[in-house]
C-alpha atoms as a PDB file:
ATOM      1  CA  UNK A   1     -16.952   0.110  13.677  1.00  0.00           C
ATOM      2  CA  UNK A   2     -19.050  -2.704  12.304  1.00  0.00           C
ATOM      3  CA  UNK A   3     -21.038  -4.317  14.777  1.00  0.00           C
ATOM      4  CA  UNK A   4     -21.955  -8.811  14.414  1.00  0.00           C
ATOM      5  CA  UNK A   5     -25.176 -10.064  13.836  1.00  0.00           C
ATOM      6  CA  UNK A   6     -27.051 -12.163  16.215  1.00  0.00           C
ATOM      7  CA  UNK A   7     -25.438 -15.111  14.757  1.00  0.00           C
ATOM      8  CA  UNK A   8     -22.151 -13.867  14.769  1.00  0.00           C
ATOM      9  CA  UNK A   9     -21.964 -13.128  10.869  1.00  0.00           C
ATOM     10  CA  UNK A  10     -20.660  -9.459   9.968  1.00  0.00           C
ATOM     11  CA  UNK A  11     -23.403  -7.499   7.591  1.00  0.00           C
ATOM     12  CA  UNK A  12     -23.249  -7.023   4.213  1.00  0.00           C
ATOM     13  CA  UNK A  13     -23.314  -3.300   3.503  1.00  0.00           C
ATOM     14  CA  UNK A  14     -23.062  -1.453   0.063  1.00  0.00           C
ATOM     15  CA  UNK A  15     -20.022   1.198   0.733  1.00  0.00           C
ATOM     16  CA  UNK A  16     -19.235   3.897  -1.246  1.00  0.00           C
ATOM     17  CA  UNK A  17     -15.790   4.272  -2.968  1.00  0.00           C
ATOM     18  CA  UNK A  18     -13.735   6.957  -2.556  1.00  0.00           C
ATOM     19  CA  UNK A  19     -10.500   7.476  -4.793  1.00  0.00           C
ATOM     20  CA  UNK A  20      -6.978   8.709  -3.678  1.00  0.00           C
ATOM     21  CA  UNK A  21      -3.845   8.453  -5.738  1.00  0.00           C
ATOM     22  CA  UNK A  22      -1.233   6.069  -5.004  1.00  0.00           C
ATOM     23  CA  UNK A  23       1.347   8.335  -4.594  1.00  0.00           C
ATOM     24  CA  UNK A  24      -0.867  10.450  -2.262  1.00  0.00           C
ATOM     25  CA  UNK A  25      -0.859   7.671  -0.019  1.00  0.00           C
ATOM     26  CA  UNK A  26       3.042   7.363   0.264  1.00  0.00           C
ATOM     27  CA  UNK A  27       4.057  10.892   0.246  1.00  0.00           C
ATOM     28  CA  UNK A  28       5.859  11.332  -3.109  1.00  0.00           C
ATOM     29  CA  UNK A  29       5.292  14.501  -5.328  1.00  0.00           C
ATOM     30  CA  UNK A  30       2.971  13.600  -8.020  1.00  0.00           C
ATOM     31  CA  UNK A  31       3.532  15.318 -11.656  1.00  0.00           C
ATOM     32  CA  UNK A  32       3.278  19.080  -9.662  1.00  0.00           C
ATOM     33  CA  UNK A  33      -0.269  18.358  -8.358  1.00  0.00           C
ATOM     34  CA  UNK A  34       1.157  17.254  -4.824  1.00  0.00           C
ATOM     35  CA  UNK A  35       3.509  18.419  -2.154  1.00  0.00           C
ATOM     36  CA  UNK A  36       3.985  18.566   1.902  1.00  0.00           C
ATOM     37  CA  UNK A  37       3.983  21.606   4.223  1.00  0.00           C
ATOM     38  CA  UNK A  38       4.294  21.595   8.167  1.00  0.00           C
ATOM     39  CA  UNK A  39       0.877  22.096   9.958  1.00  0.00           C
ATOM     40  CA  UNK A  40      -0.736  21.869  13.313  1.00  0.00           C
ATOM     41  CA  UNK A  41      -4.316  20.318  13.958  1.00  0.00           C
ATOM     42  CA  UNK A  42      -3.575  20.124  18.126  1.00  0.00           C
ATOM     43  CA  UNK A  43       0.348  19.596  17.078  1.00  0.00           C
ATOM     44  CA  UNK A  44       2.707  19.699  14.623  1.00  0.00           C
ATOM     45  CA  UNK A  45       1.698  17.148  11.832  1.00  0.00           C
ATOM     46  CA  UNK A  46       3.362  17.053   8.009  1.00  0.00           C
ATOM     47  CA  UNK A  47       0.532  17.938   5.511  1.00  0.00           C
ATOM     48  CA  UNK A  48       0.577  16.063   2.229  1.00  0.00           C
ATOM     49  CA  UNK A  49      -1.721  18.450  -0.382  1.00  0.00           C
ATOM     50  CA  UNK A  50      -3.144  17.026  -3.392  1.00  0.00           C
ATOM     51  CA  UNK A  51      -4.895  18.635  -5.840  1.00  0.00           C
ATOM     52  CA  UNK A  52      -6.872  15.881  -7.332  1.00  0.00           C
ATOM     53  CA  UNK A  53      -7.746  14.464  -4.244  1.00  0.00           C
ATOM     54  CA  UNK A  54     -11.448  14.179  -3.381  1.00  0.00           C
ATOM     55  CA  UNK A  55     -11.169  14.278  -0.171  1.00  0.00           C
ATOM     56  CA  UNK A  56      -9.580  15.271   2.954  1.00  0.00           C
ATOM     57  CA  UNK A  57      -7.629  11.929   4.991  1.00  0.00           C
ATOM     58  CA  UNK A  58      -6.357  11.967   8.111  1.00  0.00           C
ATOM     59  CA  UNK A  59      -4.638   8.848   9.923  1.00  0.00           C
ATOM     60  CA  UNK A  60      -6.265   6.557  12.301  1.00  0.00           C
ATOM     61  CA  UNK A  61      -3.311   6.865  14.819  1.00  0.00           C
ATOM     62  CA  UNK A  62      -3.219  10.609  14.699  1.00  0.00           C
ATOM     63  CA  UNK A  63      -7.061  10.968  15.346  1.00  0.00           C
ATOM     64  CA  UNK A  64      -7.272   8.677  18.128  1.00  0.00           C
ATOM     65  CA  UNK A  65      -4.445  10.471  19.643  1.00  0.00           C
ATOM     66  CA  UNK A  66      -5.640  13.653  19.288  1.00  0.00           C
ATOM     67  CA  UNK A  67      -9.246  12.344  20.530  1.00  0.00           C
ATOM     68  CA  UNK A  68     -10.699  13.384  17.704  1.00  0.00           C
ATOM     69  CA  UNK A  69     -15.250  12.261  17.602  1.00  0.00           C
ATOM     70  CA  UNK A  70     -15.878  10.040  14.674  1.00  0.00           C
ATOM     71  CA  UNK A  71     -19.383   9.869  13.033  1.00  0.00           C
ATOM     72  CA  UNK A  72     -19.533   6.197  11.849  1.00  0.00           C
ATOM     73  CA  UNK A  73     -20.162   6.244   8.343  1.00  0.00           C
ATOM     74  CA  UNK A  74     -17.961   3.448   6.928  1.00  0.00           C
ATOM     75  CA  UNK A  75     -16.684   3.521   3.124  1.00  0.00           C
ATOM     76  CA  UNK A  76     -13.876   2.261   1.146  1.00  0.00           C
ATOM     77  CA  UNK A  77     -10.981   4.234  -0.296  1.00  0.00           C
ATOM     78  CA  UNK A  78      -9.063   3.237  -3.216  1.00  0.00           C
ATOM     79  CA  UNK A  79      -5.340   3.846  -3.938  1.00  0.00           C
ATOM     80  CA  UNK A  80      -4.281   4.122  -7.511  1.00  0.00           C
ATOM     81  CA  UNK A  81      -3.266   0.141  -7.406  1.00  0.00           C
ATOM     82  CA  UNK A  82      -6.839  -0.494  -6.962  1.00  0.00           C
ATOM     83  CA  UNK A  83      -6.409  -1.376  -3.451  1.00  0.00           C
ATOM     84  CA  UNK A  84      -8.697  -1.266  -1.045  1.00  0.00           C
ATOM     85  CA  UNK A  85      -8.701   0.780   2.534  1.00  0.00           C
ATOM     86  CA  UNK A  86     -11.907   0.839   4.964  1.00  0.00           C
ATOM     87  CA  UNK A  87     -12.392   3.848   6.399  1.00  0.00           C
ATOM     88  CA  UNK A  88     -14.612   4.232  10.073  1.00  0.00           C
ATOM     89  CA  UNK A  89     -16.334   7.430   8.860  1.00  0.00           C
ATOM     90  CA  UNK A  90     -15.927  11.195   8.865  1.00  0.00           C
ATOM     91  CA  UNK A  91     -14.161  13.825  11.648  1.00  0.00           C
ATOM     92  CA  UNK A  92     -16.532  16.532  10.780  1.00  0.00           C
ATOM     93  CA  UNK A  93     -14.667  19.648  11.845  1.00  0.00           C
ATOM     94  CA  UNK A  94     -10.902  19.278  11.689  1.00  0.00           C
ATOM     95  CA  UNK A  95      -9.125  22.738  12.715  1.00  0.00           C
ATOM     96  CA  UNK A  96      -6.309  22.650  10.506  1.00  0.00           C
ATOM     97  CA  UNK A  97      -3.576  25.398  10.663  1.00  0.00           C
ATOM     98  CA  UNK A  98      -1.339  26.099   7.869  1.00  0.00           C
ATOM     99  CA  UNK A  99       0.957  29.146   7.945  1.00  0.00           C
ATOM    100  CA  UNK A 100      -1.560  31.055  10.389  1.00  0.00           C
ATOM    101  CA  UNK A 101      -4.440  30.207   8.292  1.00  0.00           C
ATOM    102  CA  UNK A 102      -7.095  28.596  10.274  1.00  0.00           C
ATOM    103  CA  UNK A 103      -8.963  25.760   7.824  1.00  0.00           C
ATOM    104  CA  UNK A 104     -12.257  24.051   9.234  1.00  0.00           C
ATOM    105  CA  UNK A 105     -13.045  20.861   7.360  1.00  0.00           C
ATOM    106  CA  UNK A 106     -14.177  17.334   7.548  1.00  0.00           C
ATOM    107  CA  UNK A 107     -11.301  14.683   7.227  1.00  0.00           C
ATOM    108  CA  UNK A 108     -11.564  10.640   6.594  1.00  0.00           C
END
């Protein structure tokens, strides 16, 4: 969340850029690097794996209704059209189960 300035002008910040693949970002299998398996993080949720990804996303709409914390750290993601996405910051410890596997990481 980006908080106004006195004068009711937003702050210029430097953000950094993270990259995700276009096809990432809609769900379509991606020359063998990408594909979907069911998973739980609180419930059942479809997991979209990418091997080139940088990082690990997770919606807006899904963390705020599993109550997930947020540590505000705001950057920009970039699909493989070169647009732009602002993300809030990081959910530092993400319990993500896939086929009994417990995984503990930080998600976007």
């Amino acid at each position: 969340m980006v908080e106004e300035e006195a004068d009711g002008a937003l702050p210029v910040v430097e953000l950094k850029t993270l990259r995700l693949g276009f096809n990432s970002m809609q769900g379509f299998i991606t020359k063998n690097r990408s594909f979907k398996v069911m998973g739980r993080i609180g419930e059942k949720v479809v997991v979209l794996i990418d091997t080139g990804a940088e990082e690990n996303f997770l919606s807006r709409g899904l963390a705020q209704q599993l109550k997930l914390t947020i540590e505000e750290s705001p950057f920009l993601v970039e699909v493989g059209t070169r647009h732009t996405s602002r993300s809030l910051g990081i959910y530092p410890r993400v319990e993500l189960e896939i086929q009994g596997a417990t995984i503990v990481q930080p998600f976007s």
